[in-house]
Protein backbone atom coordinates (compact mmCIF):
# COMPACT_ATOMS: atom_id res chain seq x y z
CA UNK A 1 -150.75 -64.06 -32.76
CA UNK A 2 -149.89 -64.26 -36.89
CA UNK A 3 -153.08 -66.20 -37.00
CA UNK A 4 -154.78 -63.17 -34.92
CA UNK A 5 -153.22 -60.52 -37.03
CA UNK A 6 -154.14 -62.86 -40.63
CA UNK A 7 -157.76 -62.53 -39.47
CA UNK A 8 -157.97 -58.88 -38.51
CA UNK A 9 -156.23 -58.04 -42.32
CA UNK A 10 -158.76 -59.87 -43.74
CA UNK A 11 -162.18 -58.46 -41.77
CA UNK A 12 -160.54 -55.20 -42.75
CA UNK A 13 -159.85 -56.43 -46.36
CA UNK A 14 -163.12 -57.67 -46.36
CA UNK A 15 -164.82 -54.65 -45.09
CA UNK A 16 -162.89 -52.13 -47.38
CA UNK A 17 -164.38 -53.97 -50.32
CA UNK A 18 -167.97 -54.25 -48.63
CA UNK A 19 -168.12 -50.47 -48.45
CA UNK A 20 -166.84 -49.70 -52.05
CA UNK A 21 -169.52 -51.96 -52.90
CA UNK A 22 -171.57 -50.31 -51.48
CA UNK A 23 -170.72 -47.20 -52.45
CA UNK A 24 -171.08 -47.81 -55.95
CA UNK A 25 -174.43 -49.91 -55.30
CA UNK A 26 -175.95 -46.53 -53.86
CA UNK A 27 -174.36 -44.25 -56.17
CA UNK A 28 -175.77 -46.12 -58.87
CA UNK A 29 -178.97 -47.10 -57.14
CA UNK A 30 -179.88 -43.31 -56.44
CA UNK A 31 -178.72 -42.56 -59.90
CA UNK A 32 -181.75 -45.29 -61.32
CA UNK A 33 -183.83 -44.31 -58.46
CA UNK A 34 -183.92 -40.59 -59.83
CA UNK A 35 -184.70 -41.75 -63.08
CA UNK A 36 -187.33 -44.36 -62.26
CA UNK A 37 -188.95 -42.11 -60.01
CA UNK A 38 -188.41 -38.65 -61.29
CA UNK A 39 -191.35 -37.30 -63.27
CA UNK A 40 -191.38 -34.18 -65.65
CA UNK A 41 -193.62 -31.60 -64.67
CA UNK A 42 -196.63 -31.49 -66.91
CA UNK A 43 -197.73 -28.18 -68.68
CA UNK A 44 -201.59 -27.46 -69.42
CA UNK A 45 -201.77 -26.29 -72.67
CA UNK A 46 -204.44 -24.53 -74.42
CA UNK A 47 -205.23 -24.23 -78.35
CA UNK A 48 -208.38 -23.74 -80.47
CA UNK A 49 -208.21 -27.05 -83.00
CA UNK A 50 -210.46 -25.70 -85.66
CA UNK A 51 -207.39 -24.06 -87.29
CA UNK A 52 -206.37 -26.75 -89.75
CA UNK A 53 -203.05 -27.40 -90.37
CA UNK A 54 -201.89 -25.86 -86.78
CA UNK A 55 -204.42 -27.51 -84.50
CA UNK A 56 -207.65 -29.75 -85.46
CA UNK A 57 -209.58 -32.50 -84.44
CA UNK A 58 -208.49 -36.05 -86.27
CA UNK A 59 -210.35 -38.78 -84.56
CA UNK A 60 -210.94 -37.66 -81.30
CA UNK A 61 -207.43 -36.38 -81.40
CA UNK A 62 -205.78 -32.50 -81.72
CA UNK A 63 -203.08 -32.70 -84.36
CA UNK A 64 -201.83 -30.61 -86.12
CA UNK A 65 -198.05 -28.25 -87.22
CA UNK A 66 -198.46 -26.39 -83.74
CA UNK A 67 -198.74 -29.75 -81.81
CA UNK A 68 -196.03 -31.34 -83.21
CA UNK A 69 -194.10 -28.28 -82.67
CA UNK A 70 -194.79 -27.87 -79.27
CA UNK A 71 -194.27 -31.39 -78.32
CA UNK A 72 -190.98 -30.62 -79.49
CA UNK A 73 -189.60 -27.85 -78.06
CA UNK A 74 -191.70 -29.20 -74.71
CA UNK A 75 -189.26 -32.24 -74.88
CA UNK A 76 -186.05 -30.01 -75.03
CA UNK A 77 -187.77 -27.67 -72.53
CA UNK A 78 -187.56 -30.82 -69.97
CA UNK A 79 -191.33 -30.56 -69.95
CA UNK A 80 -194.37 -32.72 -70.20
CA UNK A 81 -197.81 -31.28 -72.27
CA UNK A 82 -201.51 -32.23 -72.25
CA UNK A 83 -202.62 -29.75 -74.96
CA UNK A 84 -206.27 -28.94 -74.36
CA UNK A 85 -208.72 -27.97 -76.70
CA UNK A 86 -210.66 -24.76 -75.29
CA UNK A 87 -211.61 -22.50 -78.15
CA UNK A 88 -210.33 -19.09 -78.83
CA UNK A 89 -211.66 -16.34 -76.61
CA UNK A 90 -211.09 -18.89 -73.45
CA UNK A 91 -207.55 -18.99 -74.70
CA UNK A 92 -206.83 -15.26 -73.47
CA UNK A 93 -208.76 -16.00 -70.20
CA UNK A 94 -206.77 -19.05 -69.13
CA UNK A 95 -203.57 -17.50 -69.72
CA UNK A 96 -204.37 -14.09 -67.96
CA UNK A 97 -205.81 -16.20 -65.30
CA UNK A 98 -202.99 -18.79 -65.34
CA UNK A 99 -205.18 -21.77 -65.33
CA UNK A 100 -203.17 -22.87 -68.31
CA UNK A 101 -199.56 -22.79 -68.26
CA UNK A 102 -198.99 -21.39 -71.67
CA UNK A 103 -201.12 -21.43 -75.17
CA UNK A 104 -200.49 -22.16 -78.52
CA UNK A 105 -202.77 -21.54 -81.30
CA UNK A 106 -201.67 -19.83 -84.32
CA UNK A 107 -201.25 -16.56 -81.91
CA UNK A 108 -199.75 -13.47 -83.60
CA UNK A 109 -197.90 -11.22 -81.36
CA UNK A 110 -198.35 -7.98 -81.66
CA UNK A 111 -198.16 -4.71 -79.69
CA UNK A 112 -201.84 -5.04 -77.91
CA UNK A 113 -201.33 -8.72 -77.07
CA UNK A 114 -198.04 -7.86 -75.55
CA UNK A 115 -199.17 -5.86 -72.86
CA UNK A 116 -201.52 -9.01 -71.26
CA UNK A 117 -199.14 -11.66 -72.21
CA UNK A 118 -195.52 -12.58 -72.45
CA UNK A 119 -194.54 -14.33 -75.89
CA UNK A 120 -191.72 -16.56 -76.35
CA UNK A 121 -189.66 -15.65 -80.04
CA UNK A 122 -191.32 -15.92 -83.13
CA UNK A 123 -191.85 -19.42 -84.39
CA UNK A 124 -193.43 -19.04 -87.56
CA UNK A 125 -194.18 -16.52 -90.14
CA UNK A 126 -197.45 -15.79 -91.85
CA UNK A 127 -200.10 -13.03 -93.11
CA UNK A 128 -203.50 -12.71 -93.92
CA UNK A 129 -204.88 -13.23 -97.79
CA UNK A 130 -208.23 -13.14 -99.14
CA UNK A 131 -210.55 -16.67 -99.78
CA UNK A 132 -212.94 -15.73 -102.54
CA UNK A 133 -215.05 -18.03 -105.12
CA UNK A 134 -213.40 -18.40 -108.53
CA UNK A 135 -214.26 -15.75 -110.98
CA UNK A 136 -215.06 -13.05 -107.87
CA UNK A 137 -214.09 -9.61 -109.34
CA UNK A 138 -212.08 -9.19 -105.29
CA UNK A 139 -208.40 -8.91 -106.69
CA UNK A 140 -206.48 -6.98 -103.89
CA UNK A 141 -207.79 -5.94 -99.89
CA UNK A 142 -208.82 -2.32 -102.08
CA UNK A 143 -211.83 -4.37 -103.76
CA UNK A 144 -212.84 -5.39 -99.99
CA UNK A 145 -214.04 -2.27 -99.16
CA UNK A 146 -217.97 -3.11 -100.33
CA UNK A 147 -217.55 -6.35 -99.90
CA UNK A 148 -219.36 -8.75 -97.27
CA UNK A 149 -216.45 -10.12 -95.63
CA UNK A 150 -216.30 -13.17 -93.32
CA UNK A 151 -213.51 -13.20 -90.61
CA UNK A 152 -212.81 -15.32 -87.28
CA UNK A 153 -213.32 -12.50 -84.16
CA UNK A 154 -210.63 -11.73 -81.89
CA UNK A 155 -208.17 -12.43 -84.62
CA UNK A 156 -205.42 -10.17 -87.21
CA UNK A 157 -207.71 -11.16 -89.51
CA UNK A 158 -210.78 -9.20 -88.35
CA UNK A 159 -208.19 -6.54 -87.09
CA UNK A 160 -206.86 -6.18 -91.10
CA UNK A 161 -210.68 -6.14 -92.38
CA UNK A 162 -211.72 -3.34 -89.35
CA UNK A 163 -208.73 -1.14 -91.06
CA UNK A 164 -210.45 -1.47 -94.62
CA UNK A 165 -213.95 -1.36 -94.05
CA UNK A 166 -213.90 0.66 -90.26
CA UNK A 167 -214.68 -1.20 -86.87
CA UNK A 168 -218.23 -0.76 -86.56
CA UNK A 169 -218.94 -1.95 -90.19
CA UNK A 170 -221.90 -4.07 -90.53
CA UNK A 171 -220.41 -5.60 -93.63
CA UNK A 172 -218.69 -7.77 -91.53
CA UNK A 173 -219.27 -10.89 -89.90
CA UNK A 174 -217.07 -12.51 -87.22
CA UNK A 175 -217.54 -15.59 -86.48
CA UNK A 176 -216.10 -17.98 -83.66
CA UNK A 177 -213.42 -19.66 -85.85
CA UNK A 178 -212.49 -19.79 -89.16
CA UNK A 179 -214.37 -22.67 -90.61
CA UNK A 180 -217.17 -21.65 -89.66
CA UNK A 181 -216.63 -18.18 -91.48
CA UNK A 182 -215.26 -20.09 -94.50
CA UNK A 183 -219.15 -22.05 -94.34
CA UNK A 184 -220.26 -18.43 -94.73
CA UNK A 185 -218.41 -17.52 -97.29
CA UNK A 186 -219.22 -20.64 -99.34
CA UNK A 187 -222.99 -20.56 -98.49
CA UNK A 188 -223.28 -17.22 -99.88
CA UNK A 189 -223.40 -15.04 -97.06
CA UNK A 190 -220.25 -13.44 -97.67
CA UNK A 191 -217.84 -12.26 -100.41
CA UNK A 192 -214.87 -13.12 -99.02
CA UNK A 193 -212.57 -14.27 -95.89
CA UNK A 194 -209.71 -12.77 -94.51
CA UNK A 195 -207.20 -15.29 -92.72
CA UNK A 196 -203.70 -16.37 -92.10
CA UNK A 197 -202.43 -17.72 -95.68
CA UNK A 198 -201.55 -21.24 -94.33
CA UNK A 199 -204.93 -21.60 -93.34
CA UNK A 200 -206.98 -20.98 -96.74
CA UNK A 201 -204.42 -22.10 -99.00
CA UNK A 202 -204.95 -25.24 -97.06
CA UNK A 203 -208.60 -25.38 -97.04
CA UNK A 204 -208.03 -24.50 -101.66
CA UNK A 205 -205.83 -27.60 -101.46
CA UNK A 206 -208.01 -29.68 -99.48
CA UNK A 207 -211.21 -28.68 -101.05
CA UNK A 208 -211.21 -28.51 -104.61
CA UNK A 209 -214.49 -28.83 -105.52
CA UNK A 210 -215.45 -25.72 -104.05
CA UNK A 211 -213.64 -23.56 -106.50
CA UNK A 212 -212.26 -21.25 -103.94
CA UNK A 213 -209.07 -18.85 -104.96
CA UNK A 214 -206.67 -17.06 -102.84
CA UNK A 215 -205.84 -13.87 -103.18
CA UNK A 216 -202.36 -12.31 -101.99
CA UNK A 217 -201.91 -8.33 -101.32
CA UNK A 218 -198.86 -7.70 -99.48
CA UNK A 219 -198.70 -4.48 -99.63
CA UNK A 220 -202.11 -4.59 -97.78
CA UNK A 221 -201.48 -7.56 -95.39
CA UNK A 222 -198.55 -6.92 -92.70
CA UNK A 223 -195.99 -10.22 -92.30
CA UNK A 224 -197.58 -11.42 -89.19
CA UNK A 225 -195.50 -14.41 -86.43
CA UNK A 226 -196.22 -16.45 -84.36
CA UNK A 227 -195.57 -17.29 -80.72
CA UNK A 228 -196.38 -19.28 -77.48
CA UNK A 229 -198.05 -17.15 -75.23
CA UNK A 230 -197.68 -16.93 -71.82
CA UNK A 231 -199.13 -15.48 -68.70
CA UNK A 232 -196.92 -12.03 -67.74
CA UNK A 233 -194.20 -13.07 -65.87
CA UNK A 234 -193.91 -16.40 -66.49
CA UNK A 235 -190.79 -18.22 -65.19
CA UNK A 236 -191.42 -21.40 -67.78
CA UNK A 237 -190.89 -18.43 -71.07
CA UNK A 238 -187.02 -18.32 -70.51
CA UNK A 239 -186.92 -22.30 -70.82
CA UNK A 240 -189.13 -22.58 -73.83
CA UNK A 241 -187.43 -19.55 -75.46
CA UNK A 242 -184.17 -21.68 -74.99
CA UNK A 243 -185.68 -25.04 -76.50
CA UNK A 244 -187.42 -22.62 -79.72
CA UNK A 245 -183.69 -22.00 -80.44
CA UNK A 246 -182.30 -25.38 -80.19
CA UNK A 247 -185.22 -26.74 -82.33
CA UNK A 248 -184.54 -23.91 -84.69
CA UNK A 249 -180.76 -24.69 -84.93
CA UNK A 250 -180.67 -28.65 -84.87
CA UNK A 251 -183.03 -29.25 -87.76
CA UNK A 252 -186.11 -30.82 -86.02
CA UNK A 253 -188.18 -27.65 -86.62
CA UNK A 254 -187.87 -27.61 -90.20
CA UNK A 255 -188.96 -31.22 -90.27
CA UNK A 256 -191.78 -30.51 -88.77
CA UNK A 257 -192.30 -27.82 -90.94
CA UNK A 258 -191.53 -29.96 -93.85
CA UNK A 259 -194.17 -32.82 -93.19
CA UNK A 260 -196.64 -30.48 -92.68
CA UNK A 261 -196.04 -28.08 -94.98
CA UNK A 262 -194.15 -29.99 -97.97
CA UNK A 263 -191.44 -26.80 -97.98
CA UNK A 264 -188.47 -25.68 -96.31
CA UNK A 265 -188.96 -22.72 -93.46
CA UNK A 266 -187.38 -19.53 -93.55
CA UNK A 267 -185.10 -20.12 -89.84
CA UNK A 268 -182.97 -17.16 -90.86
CA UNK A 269 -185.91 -14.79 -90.96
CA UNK A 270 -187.10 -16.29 -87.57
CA UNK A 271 -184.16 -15.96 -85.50
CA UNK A 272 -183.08 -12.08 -86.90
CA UNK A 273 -187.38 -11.33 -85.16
CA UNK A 274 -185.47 -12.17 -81.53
């Protein structure tokens, strides 16, 4: 009977221990399991890479500020990107369509935009100045005004040039992105280009032998920011709002900014625009 009773305590010992085993085994197994086999949803992303630094072609490759950016705050978001290069009018369509999931693209937000799209918070600040040849008598947007003037269409740029010189002016020429109104400019055809500073003071830096100035008039030229843009209603803009902030506030934004840029960001100005 002790011998009887010896065996039982020990099938139950033995049992007890089996299923704490294996309790732990599947806790921990469905813990690994969910992180073998979960995948994080990917985005579509759209951009126009012939906006050097934001977005360009490297090598088969889009890099530039905006992809780093978004890679980013698509990390803290939870999220996966494939960041597509489209152009810029197929931008608008995709996102008012939702065939992509969101855009990003050097995209001002303003008033018009607002009331197709959703934005996120401002992520960076610019505004337009004035690309001219060295020794051009163009010193503020005033001297524009019977000028030939080169802009990329669909852009603040044109929009800042329309103001000056009226909409239907034939004195200027809008072209599908900016390097291929800079080409006019530097060919001849034009006097000037109007464009987000980043943009020509990089092409001045980057070009040298061309002899090309930039001209600032901020009283003419409205500070202008940034933001991902997103089809109305979109449930993803809350999460990538979120990760804008967290970028903003743990440093990784301004090193991004900083390797691209060689300068420190203004995140103070960014986050009093929310």
């Amino acid at each position: 009977m002790k011998k009887l009773v010896m065996m039982l305590m020990v099938l139950t010992f033995t049992f007890a221990l089996a299923a704490c085993g294996t309790s732990q085994s599947s806790s921990s197994g469905e813990g690994d399991g969910a992180a073998d086999t979960e995948k994080k949803e990917k985005l579509r992303v759209v951009t126009d890479a012939a906006y050097a630094p934001f977005e360009y072609m490297d090598k088969g490759e889009i890099v530039g500020f905006d992809v780093d950016f978004v890679e980013a705050v698509a990390k803290e978001a939870g999220y996966e990107v494939e960041i597509v290069n489209v152009g810029w009018d197929p931008i608008f369509v995709e996102i008012k369509d939702e065939i992509a999931d969101f855009a990003v693209s050097a995209i001002t937000i303003n008033d018009d935009r607002k009331q197709t799209y959703d934005f996120t918070s401002p992520y960076f600040l610019s505004t337009n100045k004035i690309l001219v040849p060295e020794g051009s008598d163009i010193k503020t947007a005033e001297d524009l005004k019977d000028k030939v003037v080169a802009v990329q269409a669909g852009t603040t740029g044109q929009e800042a040039v329309d103001a000056l010189l009226g909409k239907n002016s034939s004195n200027i020429k809008k072209f599908e992105n900016n390097n291929l109104a800079i080409m006019e400019l530097t060919s001849g055809g034009a006097d000037a280009v109007v464009a987000d500073n980043t943009v020509v003071e990089e092409y001045v830096k980057n070009n040298p032998d061309q002899k090309l100035v930039v001209i600032e008039d901020a009283d003419s030229f409205d500070a202008e920011y940034y933001g991902l843009m997103f089809p109305k209603g979109s449930e993803l803009k809350a999460d990538f709002d979120e990760a804008i902030n967290t970028v903003l506030d743990n440093g990784k934004y301004a090193d991004i900014y900083n390797e691209w840029f060689g300068s420190d960001p203004d995140v103070e100005n960014l986050k009093a625009q929310q």
